[in-house]
C-alpha atoms as a PDB file:
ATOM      1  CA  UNK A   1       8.335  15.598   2.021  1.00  0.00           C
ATOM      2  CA  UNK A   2       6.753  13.542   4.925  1.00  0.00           C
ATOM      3  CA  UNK A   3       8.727  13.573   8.541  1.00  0.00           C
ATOM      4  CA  UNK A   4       6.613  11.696  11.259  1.00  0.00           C
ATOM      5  CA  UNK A   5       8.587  11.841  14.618  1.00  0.00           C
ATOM      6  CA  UNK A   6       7.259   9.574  17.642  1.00  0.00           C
ATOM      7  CA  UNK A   7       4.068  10.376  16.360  1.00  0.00           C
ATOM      8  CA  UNK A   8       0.888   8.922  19.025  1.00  0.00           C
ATOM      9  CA  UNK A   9      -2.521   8.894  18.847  1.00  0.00           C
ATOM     10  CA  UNK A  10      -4.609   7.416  21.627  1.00  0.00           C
ATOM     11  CA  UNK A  11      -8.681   7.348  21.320  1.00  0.00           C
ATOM     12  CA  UNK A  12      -9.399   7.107  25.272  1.00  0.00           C
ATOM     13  CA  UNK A  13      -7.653   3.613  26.644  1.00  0.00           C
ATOM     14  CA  UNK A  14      -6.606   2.255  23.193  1.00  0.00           C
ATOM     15  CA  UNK A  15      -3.292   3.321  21.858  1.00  0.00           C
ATOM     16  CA  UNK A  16      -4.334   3.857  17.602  1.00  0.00           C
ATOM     17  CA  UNK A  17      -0.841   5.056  16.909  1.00  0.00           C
ATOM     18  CA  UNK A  18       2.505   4.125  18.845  1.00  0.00           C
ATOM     19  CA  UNK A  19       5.852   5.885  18.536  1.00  0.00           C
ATOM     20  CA  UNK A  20       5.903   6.118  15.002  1.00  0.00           C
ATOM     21  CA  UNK A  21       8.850   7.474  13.147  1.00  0.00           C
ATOM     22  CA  UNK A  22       9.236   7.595   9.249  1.00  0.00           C
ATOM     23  CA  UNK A  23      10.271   9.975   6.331  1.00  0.00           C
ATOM     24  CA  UNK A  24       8.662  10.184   3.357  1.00  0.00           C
ATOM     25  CA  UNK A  25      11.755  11.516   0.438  1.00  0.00           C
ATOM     26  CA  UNK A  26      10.518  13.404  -2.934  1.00  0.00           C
ATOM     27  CA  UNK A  27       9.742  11.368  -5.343  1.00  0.00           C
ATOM     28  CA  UNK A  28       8.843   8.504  -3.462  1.00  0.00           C
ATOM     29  CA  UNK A  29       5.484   6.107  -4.228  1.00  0.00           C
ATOM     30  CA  UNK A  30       5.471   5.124  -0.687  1.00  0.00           C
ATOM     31  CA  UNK A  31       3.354   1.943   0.976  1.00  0.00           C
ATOM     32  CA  UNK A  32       1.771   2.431   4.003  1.00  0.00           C
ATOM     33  CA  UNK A  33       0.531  -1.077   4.917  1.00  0.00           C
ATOM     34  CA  UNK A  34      -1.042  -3.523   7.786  1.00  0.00           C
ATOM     35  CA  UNK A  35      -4.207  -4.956   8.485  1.00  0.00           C
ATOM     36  CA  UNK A  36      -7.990  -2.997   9.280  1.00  0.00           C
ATOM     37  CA  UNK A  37      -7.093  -1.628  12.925  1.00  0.00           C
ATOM     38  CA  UNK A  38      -3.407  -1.163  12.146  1.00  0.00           C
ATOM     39  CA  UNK A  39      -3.571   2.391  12.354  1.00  0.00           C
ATOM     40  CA  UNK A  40      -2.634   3.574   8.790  1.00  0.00           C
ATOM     41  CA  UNK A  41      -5.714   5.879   8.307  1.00  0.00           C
ATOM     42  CA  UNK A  42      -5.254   7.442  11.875  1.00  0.00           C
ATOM     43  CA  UNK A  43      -1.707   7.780  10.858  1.00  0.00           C
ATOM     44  CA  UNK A  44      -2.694  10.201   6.996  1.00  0.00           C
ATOM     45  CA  UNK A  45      -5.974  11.414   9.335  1.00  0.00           C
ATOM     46  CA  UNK A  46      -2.780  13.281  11.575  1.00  0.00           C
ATOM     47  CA  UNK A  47      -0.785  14.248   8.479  1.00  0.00           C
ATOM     48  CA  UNK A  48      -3.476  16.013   7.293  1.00  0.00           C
ATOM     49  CA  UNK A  49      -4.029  17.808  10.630  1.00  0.00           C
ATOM     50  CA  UNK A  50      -7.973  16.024  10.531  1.00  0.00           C
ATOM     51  CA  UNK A  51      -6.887  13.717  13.591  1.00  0.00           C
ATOM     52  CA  UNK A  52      -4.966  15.614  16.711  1.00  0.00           C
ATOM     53  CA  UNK A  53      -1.955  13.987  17.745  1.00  0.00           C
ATOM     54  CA  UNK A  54      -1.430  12.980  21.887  1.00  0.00           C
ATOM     55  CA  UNK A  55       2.338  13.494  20.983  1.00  0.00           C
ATOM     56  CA  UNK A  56       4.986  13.500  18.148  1.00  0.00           C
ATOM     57  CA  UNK A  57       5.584  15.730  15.332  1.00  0.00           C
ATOM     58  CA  UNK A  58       3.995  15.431  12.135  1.00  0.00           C
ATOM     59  CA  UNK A  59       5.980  18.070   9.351  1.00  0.00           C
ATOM     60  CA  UNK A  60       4.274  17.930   5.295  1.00  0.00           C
ATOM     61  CA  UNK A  61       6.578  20.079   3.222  1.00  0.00           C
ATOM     62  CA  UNK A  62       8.760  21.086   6.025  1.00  0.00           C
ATOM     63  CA  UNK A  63       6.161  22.518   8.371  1.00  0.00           C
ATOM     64  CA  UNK A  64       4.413  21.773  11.534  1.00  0.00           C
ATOM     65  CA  UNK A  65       0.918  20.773  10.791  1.00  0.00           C
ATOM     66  CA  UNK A  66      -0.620  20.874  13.753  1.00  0.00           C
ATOM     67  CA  UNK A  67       0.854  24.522  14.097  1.00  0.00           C
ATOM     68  CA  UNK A  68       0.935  26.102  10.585  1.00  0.00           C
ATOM     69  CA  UNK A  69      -1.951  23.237   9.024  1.00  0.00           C
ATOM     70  CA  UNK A  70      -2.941  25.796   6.000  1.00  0.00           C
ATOM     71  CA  UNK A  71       0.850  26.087   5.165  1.00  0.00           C
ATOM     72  CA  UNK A  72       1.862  22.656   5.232  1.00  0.00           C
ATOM     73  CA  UNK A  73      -0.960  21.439   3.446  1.00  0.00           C
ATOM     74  CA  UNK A  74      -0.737  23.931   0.796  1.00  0.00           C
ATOM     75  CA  UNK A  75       1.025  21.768  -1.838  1.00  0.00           C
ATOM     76  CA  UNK A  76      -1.285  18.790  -0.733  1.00  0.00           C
ATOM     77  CA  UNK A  77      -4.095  16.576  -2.312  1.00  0.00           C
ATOM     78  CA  UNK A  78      -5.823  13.851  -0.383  1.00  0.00           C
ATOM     79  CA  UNK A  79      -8.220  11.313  -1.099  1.00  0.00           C
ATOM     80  CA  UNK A  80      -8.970  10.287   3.016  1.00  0.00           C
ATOM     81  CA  UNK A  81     -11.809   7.952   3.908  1.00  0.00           C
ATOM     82  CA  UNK A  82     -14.946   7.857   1.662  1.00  0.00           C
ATOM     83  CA  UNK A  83     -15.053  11.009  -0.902  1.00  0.00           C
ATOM     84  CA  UNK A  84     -18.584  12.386  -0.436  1.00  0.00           C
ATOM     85  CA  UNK A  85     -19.989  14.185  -3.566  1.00  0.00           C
ATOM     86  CA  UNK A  86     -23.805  15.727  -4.422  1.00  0.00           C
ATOM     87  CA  UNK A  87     -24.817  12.943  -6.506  1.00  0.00           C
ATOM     88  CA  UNK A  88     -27.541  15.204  -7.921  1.00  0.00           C
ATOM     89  CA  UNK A  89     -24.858  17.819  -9.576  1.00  0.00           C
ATOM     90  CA  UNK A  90     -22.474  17.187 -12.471  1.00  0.00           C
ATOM     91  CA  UNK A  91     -18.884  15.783 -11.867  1.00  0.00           C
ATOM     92  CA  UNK A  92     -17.490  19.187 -13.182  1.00  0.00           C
ATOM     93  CA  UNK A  93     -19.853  21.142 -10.797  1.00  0.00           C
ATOM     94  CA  UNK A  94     -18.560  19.070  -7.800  1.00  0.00           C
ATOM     95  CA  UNK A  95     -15.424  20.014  -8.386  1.00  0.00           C
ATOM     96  CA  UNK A  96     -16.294  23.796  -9.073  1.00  0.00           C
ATOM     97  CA  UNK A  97     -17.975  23.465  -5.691  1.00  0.00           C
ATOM     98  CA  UNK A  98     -15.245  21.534  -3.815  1.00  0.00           C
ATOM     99  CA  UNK A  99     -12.422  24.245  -5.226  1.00  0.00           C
ATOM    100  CA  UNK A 100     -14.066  26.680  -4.195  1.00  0.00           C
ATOM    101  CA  UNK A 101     -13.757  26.040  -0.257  1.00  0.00           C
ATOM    102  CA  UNK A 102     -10.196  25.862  -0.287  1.00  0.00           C
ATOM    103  CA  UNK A 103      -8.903  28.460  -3.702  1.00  0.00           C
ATOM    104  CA  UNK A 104     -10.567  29.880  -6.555  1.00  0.00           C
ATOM    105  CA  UNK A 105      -9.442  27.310  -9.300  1.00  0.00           C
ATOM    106  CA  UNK A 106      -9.794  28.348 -12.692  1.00  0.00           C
ATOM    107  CA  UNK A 107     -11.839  26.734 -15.458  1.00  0.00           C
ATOM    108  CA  UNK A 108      -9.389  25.333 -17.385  1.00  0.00           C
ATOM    109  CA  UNK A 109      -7.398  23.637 -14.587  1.00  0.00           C
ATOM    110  CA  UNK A 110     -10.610  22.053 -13.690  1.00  0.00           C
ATOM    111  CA  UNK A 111     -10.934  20.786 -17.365  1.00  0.00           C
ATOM    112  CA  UNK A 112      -7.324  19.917 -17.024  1.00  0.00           C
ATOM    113  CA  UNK A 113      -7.594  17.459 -14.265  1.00  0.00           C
ATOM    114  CA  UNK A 114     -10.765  15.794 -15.707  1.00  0.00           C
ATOM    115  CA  UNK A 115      -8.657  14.990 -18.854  1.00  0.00           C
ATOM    116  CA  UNK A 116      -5.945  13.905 -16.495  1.00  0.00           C
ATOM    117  CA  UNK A 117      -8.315  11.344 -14.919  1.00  0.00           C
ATOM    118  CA  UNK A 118     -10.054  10.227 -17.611  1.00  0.00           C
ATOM    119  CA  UNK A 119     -13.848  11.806 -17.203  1.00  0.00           C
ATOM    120  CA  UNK A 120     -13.661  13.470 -20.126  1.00  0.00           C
ATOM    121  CA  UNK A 121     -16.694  13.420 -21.761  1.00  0.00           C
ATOM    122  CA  UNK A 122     -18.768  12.321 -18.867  1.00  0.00           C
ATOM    123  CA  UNK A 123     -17.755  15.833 -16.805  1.00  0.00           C
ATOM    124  CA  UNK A 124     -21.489  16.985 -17.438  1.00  0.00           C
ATOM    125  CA  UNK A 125     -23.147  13.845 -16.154  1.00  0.00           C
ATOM    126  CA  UNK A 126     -24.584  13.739 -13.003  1.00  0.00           C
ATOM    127  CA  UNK A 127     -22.515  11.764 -10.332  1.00  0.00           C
ATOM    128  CA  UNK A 128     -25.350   9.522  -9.387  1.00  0.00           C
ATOM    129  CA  UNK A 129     -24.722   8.398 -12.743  1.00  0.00           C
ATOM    130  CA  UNK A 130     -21.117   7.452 -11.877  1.00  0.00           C
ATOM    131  CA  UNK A 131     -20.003   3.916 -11.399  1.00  0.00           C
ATOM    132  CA  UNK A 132     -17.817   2.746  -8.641  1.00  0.00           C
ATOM    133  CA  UNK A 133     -14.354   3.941 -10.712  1.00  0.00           C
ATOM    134  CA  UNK A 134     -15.382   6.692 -12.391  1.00  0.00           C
ATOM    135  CA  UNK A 135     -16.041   7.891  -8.474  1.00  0.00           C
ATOM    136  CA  UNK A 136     -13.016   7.111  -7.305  1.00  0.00           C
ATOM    137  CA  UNK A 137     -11.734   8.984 -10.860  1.00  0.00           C
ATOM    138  CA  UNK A 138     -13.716  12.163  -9.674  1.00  0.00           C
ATOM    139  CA  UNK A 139     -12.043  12.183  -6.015  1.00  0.00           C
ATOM    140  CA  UNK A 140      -8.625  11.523  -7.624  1.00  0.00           C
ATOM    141  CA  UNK A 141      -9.448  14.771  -9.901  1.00  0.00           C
ATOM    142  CA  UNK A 142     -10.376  16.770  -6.425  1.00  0.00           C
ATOM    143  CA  UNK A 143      -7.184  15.759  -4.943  1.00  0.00           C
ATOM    144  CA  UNK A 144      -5.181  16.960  -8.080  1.00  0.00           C
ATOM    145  CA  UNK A 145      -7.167  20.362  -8.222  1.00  0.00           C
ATOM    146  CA  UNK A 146      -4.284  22.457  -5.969  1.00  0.00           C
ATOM    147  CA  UNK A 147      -1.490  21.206  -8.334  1.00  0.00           C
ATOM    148  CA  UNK A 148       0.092  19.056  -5.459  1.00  0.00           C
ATOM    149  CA  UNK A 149       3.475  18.140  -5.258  1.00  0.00           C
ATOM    150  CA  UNK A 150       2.627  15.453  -2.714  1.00  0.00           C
ATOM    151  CA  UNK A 151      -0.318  13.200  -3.155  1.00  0.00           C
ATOM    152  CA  UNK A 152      -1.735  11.338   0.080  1.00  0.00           C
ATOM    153  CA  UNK A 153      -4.172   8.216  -1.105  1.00  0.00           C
ATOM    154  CA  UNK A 154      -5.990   6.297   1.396  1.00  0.00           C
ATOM    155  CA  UNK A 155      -7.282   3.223  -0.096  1.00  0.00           C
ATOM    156  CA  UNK A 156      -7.399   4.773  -3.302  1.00  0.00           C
ATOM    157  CA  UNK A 157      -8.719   1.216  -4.885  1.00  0.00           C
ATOM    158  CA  UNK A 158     -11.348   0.166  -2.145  1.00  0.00           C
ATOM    159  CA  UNK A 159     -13.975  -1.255  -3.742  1.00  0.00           C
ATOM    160  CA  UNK A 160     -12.980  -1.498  -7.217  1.00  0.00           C
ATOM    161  CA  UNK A 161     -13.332  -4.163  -9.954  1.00  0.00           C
ATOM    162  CA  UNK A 162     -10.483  -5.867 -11.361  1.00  0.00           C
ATOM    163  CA  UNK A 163     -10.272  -3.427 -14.121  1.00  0.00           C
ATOM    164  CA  UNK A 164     -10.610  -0.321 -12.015  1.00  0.00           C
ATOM    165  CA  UNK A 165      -8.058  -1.649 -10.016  1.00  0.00           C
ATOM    166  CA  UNK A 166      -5.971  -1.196 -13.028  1.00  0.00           C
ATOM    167  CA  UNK A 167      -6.861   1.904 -14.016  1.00  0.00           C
ATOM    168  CA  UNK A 168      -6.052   3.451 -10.677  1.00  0.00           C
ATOM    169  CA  UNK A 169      -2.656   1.675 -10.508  1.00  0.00           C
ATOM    170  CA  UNK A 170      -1.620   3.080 -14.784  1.00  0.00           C
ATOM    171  CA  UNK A 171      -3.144   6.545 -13.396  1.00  0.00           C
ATOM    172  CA  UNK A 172      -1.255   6.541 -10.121  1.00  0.00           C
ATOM    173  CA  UNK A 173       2.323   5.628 -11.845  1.00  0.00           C
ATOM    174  CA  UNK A 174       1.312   8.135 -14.721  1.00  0.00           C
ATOM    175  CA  UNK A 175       0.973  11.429 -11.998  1.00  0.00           C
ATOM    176  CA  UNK A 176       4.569  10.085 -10.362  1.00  0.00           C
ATOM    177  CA  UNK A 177       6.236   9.503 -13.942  1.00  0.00           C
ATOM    178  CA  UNK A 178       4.468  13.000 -15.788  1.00  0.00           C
ATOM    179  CA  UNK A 179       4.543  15.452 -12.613  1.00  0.00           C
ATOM    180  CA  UNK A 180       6.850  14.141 -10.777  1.00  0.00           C
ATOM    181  CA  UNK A 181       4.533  13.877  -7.821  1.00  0.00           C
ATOM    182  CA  UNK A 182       5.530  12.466  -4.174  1.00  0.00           C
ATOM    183  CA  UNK A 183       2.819   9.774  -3.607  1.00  0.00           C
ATOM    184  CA  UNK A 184       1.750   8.356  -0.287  1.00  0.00           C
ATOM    185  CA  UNK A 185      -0.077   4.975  -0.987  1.00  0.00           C
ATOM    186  CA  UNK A 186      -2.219   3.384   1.641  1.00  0.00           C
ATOM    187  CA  UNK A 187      -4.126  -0.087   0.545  1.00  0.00           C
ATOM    188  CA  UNK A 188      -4.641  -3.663   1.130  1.00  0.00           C
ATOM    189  CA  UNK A 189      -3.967  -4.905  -1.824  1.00  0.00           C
ATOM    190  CA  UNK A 190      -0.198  -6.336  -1.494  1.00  0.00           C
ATOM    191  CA  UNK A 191      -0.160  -6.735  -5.156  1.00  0.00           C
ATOM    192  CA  UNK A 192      -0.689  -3.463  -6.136  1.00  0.00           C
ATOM    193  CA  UNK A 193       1.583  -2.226  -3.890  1.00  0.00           C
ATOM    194  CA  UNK A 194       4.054  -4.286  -5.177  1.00  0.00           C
ATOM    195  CA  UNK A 195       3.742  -3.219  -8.693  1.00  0.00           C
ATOM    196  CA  UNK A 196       3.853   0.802  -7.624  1.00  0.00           C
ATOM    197  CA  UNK A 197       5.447   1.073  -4.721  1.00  0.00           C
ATOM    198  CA  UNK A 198       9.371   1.688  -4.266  1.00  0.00           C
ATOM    199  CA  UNK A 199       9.566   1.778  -0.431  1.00  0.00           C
ATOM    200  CA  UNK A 200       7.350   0.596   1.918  1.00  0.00           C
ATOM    201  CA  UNK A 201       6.220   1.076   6.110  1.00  0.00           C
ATOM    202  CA  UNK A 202       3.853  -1.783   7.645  1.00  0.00           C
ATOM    203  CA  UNK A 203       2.353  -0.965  10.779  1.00  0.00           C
ATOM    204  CA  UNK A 204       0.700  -3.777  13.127  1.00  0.00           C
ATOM    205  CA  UNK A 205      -1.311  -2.491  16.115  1.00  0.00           C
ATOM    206  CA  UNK A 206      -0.082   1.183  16.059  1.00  0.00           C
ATOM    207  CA  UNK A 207       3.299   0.188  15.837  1.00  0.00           C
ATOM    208  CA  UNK A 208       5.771   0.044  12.691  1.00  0.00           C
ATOM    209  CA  UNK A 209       7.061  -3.461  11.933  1.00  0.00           C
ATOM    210  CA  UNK A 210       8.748  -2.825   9.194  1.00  0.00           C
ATOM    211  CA  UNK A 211      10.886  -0.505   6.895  1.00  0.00           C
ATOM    212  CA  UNK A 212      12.191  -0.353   3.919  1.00  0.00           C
ATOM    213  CA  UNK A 213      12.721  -1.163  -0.514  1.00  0.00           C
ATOM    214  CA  UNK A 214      10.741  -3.375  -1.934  1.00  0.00           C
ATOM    215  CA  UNK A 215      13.748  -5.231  -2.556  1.00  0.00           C
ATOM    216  CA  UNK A 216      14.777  -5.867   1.042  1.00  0.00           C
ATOM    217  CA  UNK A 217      10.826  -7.736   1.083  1.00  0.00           C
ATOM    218  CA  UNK A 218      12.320 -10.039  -1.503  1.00  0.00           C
ATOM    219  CA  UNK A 219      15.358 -11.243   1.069  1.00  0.00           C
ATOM    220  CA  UNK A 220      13.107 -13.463   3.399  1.00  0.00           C
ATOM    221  CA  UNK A 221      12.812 -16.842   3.558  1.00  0.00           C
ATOM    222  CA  UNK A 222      13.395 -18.566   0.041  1.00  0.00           C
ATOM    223  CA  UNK A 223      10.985 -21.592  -0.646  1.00  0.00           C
ATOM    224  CA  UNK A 224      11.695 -24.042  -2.837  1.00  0.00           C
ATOM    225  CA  UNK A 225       8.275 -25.708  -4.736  1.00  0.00           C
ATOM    226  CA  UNK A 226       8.557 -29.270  -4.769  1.00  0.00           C
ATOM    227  CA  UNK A 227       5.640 -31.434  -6.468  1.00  0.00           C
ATOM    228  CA  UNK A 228       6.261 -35.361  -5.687  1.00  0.00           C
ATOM    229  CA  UNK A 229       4.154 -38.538  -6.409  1.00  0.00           C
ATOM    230  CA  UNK A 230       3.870 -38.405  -1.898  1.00  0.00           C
ATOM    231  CA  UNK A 231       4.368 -34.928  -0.757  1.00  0.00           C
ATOM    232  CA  UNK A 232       3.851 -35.843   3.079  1.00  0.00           C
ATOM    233  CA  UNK A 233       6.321 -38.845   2.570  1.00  0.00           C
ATOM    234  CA  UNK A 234       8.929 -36.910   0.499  1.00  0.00           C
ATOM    235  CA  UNK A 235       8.246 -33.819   3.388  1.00  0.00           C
ATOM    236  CA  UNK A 236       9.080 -36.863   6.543  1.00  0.00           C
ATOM    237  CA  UNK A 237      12.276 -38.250   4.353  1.00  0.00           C
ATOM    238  CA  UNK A 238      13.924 -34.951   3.901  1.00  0.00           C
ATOM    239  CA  UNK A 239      13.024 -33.994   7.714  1.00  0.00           C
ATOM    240  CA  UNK A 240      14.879 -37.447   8.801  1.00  0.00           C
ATOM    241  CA  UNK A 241      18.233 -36.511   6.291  1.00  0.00           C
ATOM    242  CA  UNK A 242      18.204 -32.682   7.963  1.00  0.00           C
ATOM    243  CA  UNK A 243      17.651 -31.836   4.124  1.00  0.00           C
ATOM    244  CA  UNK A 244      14.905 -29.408   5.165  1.00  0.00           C
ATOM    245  CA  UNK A 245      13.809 -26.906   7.799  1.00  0.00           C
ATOM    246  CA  UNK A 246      10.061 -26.091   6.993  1.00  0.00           C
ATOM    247  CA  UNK A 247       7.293 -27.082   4.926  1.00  0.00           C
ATOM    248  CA  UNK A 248       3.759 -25.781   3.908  1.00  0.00           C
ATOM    249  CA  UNK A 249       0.814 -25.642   1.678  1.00  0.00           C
ATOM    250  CA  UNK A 250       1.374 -28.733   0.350  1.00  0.00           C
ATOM    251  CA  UNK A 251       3.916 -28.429  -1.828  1.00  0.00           C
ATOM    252  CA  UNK A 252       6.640 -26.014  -0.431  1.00  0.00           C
ATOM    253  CA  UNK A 253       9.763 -26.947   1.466  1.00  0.00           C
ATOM    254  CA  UNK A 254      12.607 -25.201   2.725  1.00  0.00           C
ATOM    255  CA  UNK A 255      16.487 -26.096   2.557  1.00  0.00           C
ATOM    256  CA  UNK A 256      18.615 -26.485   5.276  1.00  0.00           C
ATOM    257  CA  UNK A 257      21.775 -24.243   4.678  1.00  0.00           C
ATOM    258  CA  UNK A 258      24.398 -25.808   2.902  1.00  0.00           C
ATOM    259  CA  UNK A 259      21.805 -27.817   1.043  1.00  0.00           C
ATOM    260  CA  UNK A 260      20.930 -27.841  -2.621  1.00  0.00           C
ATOM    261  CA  UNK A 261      18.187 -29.271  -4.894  1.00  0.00           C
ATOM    262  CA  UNK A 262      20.145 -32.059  -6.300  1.00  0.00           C
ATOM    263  CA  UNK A 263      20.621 -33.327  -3.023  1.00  0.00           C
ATOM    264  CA  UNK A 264      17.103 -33.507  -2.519  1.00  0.00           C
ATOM    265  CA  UNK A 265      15.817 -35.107  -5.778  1.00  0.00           C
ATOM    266  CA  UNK A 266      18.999 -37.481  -5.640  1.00  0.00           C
ATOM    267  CA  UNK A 267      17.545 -38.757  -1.588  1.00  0.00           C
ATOM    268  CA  UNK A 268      14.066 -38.769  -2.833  1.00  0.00           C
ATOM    269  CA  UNK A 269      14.802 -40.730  -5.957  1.00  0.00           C
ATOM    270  CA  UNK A 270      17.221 -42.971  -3.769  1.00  0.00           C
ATOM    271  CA  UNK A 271      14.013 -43.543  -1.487  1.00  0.00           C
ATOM    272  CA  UNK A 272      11.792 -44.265  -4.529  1.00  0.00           C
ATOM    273  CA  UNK A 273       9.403 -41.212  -4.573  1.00  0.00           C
ATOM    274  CA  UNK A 274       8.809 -39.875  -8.170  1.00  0.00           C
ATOM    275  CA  UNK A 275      10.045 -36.051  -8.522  1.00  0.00           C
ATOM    276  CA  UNK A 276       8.005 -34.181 -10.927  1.00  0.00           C
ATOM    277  CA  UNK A 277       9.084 -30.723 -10.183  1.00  0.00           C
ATOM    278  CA  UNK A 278      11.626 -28.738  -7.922  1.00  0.00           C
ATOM    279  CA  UNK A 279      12.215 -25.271  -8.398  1.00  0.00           C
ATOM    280  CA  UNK A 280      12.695 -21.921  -6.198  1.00  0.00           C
ATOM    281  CA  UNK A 281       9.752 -19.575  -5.873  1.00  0.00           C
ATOM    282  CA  UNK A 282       9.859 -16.321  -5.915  1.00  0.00           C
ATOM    283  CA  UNK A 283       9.022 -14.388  -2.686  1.00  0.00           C
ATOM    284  CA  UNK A 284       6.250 -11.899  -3.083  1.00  0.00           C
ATOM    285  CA  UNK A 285       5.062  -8.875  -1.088  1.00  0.00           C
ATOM    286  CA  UNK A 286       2.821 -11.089   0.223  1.00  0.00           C
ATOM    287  CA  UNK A 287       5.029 -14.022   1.413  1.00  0.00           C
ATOM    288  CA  UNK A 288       6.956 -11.008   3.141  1.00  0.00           C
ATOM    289  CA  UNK A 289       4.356  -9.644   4.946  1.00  0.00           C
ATOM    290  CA  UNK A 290       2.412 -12.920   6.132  1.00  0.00           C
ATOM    291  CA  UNK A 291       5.433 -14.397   7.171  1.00  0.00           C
ATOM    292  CA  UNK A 292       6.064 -10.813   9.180  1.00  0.00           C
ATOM    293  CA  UNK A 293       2.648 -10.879  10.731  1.00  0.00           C
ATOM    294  CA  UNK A 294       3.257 -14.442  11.801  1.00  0.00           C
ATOM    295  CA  UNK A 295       6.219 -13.450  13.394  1.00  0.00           C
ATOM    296  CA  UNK A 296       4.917 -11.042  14.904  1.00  0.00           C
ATOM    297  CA  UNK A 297       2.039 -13.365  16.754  1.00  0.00           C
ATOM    298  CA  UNK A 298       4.770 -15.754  17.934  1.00  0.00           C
ATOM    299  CA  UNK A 299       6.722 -13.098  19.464  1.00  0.00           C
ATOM    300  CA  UNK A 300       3.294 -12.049  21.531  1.00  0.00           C
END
């Protein structure tokens, strides 16, 4: 659905995108991930042919977008950047207005994807009446006007409560599971990600770091939470019986190979420090991707 092939952007000296490669398969709910700067919105700005690559292909639907832009961007919805809407008209009459520039859409597909996204009922209302979500609602309803097959989302929660949040994640997994739509996520928020996503890319300084299942994110390093009456004491015992190779935040350790918990709790008990909890913890997005930045400093 998506093919990005040594894709570069450069914005005079600075190098915004670097070499990147990736495909996008149907069906995916794909995470495009990394830090403000990283390059992810340069990256969708290219795919949909708003950005002008310095080199690289970039093919949506099997076409050149930088050659053929209307035809590969055809079967496309976007929300890109900040949605702008005329506050002072209806959220129905933006969208009459906002079909219009690209194809006639007809009345009922516009009431379609207003049910679809929830702002039925307040269609008629005036956006400046509109809080933060039901926004980001209307834009999501603008994106779905075309009847994509691929969906590109750029921060689709930015600036969303907690229960928006939620709302936009349910909606987001409900357009993959209903119309079998491709979607390609970008965000910050590693936990959402985590709980839509089924592949992921993570770019760091124009470059990608990292690809791959969720599941392969899970396969770092496994830490072990141990809560002691002397953490820093239990921490410089283990160190001295090669027990353990790392420790952090207080109250994580982890093994040396070979090594298992009872060994641990039997040398700290041995030494007399009380052991009030030991078990494994387990690794989140975000463990994976701090611990991929870090590595990625240290290798600087």
């Amino acid at each position: 659905m998506i093919q990005l092939k040594h894709l570069c952007k450069k914005f005079g000296q600075r190098l915004a995108v670097d070499d990147l490669t990736l495909q996008v398969p149907t069906g995916e709910i794909y995470g495009l991930l990394g830090h403000n700067g990283a390059g992810k919105s340069t990256a969708i700005g290219m795919m949909l042919g708003q950005v002008w690559p310095s080199g690289g292909e970039v093919l949506i639907c099997g076409h050149d977008v930088t050659a053929r832009r209307r035809l590969a961007l055809q079967k496309v919805g976007a929300i890109f950047e900040s949605p702008a809407f005329y506050d002072y008209l209806s959220g129905r009459r933006n969208l009459e207005i906002l079909s219009s520039y690209t194809a006639r859409t007809s009345p009922e597909r516009i009431q379609e994807v207003i049910e679809w996204v929830g702002l039925a009922g307040r269609e008629q209302s005036k956006v400046r009446t509109y809080s933060h979500g039901m926004r980001a609602r209307l834009a999501l309803a603008q994106a779905l006007l075309p009847h994509p097959e691929l969906l590109i989302l750029d921060e689709p929660s930015d600036g969303l409560d907690p229960e928006g949040i939620h709302e936009m994640r349910q909606t987001i997994l409900r357009l993959h599971r209903e119309l079998g739509l491709t979607i390609l996520l970008s965000s910050h928020f590693l936990n959402e990600v985590e709980q839509i996503c089924t592949r992921i890319a993570v770019l760091n300084q124009g470059r990608m770091v990292f690809e791959g299942t969720l599941a392969a994110t899970k396969q770092c390093e496994a830490w072990i939470r141990l809560r002691t009456g002397d953490f820093g004491l239990a921490v410089k015992e283990l160190r001295r019986a090669q027990l353990i190779t790392h420790e952090r935040d207080g109250h994580l350790i982890s093994l040396s190979p070979g090594t298992g918990t009872e060994q641990v709790v039997r040398l700290l008990v041995e030494r007399g420090i009380s052991v009030y909890e030991i078990a494994p913890v387990e690794p989140t997005l975000e463990d994976f991707y701090l611990s991929l930045m870090n590595g990625q400093k240290e290798a600087k």
